[in-house]
N, C-alpha and C. Protein backbone atom coordinates (compact mmCIF):
# COMPACT_ATOMS: atom_id res chain seq x y z
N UNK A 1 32.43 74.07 51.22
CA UNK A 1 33.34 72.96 51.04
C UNK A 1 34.69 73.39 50.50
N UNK A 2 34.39 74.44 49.55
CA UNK A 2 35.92 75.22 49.37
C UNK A 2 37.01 75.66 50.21
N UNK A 3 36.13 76.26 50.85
CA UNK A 3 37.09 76.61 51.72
C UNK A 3 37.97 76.37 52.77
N UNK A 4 37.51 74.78 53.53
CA UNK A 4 38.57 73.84 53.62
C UNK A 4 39.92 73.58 53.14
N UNK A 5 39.87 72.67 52.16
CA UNK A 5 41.01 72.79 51.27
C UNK A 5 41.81 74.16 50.81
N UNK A 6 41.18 74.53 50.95
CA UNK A 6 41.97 76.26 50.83
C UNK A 6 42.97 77.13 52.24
N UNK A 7 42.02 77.07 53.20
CA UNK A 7 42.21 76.69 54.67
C UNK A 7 43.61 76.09 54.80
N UNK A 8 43.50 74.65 54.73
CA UNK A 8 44.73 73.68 54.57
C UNK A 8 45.80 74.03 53.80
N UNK A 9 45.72 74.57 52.59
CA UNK A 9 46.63 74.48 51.40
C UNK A 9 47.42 76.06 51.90
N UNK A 10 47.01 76.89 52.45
CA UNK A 10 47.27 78.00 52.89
C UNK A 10 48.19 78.10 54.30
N UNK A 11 47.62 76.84 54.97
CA UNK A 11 48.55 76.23 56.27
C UNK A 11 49.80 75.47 56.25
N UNK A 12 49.85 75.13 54.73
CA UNK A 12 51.13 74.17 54.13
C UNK A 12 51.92 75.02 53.82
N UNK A 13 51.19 76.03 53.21
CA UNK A 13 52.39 76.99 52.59
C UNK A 13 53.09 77.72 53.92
N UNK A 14 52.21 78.34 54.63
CA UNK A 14 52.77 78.72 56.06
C UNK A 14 53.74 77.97 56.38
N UNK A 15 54.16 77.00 56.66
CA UNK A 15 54.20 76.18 57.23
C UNK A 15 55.70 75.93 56.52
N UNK A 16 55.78 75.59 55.23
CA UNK A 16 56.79 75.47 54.29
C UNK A 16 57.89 76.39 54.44
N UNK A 17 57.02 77.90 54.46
CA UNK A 17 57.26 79.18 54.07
C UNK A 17 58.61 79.29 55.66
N UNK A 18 57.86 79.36 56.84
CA UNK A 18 58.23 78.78 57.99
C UNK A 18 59.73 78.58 58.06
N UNK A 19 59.82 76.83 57.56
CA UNK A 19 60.72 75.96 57.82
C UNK A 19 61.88 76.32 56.80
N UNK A 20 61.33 77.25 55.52
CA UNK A 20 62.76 77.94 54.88
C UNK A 20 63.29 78.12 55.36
N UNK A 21 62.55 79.52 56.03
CA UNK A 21 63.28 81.08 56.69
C UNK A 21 63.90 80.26 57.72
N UNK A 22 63.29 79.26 58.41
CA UNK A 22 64.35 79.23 60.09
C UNK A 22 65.80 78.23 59.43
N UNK A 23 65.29 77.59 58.17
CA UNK A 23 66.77 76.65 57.89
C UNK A 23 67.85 77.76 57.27
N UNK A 24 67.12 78.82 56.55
CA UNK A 24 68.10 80.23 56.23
C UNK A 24 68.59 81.14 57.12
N UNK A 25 68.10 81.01 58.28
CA UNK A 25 68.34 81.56 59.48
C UNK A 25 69.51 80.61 60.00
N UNK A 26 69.41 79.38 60.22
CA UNK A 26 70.29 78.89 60.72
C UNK A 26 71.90 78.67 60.39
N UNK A 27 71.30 78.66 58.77
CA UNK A 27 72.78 78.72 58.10
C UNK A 27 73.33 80.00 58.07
N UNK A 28 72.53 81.34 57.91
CA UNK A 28 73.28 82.53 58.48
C UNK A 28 73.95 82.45 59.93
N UNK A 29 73.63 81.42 60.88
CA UNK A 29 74.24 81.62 62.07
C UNK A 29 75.43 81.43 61.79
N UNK A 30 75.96 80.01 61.43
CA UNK A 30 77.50 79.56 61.39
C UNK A 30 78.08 80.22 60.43
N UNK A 31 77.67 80.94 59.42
CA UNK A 31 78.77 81.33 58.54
C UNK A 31 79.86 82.32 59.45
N UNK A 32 80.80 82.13 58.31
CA UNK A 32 81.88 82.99 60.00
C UNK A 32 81.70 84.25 59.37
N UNK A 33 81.90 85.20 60.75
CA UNK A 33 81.31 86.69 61.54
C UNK A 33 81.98 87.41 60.14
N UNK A 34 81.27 88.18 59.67
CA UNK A 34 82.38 89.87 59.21
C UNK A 34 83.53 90.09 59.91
N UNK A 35 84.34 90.00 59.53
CA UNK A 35 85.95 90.11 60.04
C UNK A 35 86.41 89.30 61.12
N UNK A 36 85.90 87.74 61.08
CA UNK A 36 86.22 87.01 61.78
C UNK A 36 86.96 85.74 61.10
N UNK A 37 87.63 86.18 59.86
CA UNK A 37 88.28 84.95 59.22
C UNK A 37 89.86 85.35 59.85
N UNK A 38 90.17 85.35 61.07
CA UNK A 38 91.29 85.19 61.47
C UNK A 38 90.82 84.70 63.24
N UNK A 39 91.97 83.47 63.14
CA UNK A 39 91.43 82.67 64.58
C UNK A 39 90.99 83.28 65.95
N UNK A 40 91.96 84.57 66.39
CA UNK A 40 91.69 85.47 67.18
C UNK A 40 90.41 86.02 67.65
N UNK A 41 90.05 86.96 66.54
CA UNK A 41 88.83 87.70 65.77
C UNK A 41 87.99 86.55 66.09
N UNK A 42 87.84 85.24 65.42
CA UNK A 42 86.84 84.54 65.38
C UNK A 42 86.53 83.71 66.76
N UNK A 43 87.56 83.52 67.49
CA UNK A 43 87.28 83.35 68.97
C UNK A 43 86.59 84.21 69.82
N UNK A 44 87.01 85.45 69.66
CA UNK A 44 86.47 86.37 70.27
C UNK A 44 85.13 86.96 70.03
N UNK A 45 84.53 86.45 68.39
CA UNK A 45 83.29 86.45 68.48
C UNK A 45 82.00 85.46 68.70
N UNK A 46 82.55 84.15 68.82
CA UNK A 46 82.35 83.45 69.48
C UNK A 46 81.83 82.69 70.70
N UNK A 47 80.74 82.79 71.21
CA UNK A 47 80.35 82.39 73.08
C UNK A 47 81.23 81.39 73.70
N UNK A 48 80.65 80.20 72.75
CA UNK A 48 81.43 79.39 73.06
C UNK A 48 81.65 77.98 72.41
N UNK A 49 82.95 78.12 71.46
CA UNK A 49 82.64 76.61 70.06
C UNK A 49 82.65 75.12 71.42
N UNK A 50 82.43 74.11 70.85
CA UNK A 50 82.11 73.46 71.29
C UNK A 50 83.08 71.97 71.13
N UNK A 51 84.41 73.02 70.39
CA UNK A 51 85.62 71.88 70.35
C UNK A 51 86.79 72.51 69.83
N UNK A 52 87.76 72.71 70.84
CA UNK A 52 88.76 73.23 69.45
C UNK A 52 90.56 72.25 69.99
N UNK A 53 90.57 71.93 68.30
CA UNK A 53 91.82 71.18 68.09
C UNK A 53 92.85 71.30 67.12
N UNK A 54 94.21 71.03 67.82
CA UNK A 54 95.23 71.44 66.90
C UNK A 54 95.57 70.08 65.79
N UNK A 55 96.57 70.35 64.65
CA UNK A 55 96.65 69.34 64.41
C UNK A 55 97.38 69.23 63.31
N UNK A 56 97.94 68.70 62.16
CA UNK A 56 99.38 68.50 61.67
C UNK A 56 98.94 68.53 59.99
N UNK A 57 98.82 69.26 59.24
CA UNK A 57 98.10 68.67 57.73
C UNK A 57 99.20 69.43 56.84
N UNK A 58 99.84 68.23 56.15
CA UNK A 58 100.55 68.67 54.94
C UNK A 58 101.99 69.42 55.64
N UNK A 59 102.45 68.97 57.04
CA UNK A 59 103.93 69.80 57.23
C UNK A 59 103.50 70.76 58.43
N UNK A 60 102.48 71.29 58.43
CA UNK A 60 101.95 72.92 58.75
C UNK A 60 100.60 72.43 59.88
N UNK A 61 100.67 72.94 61.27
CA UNK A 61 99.98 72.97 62.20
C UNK A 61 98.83 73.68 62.00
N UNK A 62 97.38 73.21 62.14
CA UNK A 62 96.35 73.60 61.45
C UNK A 62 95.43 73.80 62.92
N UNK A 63 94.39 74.76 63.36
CA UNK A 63 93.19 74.53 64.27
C UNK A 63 92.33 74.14 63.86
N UNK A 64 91.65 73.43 64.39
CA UNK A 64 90.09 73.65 64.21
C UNK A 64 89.26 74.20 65.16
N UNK A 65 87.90 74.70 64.86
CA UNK A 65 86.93 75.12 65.95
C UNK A 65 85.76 74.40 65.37
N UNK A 66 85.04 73.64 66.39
CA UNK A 66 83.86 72.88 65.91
C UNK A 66 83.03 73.50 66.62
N UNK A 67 81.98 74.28 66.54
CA UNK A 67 80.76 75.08 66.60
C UNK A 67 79.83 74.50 67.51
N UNK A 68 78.98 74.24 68.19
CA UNK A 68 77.76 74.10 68.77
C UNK A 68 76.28 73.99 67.78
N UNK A 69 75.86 73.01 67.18
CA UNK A 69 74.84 73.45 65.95
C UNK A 69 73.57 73.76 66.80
N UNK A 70 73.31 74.37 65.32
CA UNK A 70 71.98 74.98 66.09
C UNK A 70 70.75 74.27 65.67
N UNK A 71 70.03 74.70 66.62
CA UNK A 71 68.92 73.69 67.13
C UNK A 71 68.04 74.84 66.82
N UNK A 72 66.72 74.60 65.98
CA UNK A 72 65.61 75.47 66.08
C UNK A 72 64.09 74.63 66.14
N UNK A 73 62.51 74.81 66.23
CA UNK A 73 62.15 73.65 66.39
C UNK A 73 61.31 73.44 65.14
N UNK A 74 62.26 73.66 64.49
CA UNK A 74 61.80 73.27 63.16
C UNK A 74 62.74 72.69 62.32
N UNK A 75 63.84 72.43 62.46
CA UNK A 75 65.11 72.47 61.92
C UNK A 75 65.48 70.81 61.85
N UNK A 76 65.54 70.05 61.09
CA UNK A 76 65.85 68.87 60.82
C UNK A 76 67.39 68.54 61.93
N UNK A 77 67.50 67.17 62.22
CA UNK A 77 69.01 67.01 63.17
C UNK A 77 69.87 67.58 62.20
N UNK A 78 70.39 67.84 62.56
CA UNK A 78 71.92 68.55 62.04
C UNK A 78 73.26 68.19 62.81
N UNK A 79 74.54 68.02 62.39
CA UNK A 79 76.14 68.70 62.62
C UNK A 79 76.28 69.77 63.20
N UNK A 80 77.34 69.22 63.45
CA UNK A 80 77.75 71.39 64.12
C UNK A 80 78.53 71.39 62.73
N UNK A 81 78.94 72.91 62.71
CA UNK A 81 80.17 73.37 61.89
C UNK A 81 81.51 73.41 62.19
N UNK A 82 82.38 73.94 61.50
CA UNK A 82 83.55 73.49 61.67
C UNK A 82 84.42 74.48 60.67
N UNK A 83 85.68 74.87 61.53
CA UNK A 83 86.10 75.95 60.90
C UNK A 83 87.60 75.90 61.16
N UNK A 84 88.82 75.90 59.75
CA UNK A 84 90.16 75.24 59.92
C UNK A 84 90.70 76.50 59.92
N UNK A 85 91.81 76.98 60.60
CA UNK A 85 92.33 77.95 60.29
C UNK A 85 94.17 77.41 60.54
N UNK A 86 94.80 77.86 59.40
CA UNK A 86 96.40 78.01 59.78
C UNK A 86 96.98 78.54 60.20
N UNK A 87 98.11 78.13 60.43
CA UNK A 87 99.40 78.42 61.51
C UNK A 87 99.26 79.78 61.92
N UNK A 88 98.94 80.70 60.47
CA UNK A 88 98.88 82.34 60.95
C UNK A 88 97.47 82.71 61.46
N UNK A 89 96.43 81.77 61.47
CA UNK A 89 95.64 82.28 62.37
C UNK A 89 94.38 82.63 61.16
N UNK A 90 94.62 82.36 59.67
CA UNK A 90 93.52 82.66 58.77
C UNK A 90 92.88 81.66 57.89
N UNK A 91 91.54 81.65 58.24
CA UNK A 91 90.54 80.90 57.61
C UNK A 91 90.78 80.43 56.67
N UNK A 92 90.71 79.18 56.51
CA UNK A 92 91.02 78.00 55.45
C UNK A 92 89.71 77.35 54.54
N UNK A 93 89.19 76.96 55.55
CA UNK A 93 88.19 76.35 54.92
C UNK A 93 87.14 76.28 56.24
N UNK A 94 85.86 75.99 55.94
CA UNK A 94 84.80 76.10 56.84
C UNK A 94 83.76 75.18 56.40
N UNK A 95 83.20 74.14 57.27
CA UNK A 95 81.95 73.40 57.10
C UNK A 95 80.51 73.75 57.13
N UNK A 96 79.44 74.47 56.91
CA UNK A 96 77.95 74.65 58.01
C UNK A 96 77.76 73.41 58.62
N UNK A 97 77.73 71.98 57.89
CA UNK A 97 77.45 70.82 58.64
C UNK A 97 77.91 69.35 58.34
N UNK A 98 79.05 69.05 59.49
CA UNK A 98 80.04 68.22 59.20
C UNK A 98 79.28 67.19 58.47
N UNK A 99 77.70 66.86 59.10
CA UNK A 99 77.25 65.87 58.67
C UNK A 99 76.59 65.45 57.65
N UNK A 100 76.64 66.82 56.72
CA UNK A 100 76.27 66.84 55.33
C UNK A 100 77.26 67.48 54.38
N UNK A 101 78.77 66.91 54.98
CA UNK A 101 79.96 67.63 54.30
C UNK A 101 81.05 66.35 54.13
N UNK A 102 80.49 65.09 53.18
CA UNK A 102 81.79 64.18 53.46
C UNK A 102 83.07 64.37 52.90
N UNK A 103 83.20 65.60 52.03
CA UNK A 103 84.46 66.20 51.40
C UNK A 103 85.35 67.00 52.59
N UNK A 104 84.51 67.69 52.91
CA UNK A 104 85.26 68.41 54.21
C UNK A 104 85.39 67.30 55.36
N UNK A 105 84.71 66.57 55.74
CA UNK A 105 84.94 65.60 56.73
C UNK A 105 86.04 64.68 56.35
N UNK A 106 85.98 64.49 55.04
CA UNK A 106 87.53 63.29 54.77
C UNK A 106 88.81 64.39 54.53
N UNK A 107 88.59 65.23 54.34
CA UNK A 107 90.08 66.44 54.42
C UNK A 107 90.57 66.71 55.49
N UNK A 108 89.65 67.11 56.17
CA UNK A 108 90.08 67.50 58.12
C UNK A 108 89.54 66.48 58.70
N UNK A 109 88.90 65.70 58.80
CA UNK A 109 88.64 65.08 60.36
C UNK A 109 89.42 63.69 60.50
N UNK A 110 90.50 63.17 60.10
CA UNK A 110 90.74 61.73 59.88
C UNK A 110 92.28 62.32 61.13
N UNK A 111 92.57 62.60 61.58
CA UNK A 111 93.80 63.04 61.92
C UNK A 111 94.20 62.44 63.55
N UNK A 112 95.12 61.43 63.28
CA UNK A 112 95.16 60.99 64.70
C UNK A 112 96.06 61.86 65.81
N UNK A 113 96.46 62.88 64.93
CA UNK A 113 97.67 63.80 65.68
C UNK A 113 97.32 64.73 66.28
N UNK A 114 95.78 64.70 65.95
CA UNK A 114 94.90 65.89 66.77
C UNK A 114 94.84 66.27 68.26
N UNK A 115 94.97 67.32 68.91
CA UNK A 115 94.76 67.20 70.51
C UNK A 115 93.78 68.38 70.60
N UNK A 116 92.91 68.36 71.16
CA UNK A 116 92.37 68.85 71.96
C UNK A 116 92.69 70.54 72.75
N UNK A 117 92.85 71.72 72.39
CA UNK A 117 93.72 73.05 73.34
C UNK A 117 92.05 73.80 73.56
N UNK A 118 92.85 74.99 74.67
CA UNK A 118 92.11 75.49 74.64
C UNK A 118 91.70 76.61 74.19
N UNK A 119 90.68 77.48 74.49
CA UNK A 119 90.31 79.01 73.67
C UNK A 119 91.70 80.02 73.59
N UNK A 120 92.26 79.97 74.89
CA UNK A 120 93.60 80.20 75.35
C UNK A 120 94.79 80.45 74.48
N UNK A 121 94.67 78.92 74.47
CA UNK A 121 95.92 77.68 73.70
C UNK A 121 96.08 78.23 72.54
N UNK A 122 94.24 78.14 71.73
CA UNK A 122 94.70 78.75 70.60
C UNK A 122 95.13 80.00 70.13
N UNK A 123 94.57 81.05 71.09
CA UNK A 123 95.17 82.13 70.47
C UNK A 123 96.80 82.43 70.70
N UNK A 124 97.18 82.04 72.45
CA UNK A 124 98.89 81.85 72.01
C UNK A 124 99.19 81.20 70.64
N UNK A 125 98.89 79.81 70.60
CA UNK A 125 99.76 79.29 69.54
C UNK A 125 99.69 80.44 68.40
N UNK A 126 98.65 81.20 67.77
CA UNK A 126 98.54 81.98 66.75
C UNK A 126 99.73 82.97 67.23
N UNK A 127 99.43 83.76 68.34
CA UNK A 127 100.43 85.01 68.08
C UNK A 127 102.02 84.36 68.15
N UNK A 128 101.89 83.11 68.51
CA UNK A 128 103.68 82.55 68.14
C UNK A 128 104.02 82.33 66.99
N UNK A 129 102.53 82.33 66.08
CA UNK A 129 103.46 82.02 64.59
C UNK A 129 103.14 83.08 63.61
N UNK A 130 102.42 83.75 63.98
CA UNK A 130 102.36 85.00 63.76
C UNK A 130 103.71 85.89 63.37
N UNK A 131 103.43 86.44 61.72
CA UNK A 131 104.62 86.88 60.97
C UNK A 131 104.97 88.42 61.16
């Protein structure tokens, strides 16, 4: 009869143990790359973000890149991430998940001046303002 409950209690922990590692796994995905806190760099390591927009904060033309989140099948719904970089092309600030970030979501995302460029777009615009 022991060994039931033991059985079970041993399958929870598995199980627990599990759903850490893949949510620590996941958040190692989005953090940005080793030497990718400049827009360039971080495009290029990149497959493929899943939004990127320019946009006007405080005077000074800002990007964003909004990420693709990741999906594992263990992994609660989630946000994508989100990653601001300025005029010169260097990392500002960064989300893992817009949708558990309402500080970062009310700083960057309210912006009606935003458009839409592309992978392209952004790296010209960088090497034009590029010092």
């Amino acid at each position: 009869m022991t060994k039931k409950p033991a059985i079970v209690a041993a399958s929870l922990v598995c199980l627990l143990a599990t759903w850490i590692y893949s949510e620590k796994k996941s958040a190692q995905a989005v953090r940005p790359p080793t030497g990718g806190t400049s827009l360039v760099a971080f495009l290029e390591a990149q497959q493929q973000p899943g939004k990127i927009r320019s946009f006007v904060y405080n005077g000074k033309v800002h990007v964003e890149v909004i990420g693709k989140p990741i999906i594992s099948p263990l992994s609660l719904p989630s946000g994508s991430p989100a990653y601001i970089f300025d005029e010169t092309g260097a990392l500002v600030d960064w989300s893992r998940d817009l949708g558990d970030n309402p500080s970062f979501a009310s700083k960057w995302g309210g912006f009606s001046n935003a458009t839409t460029i592309s992978m392209e777009e952004a790296k010209q615009f960088v090497k034009t303002h590029e010092r």
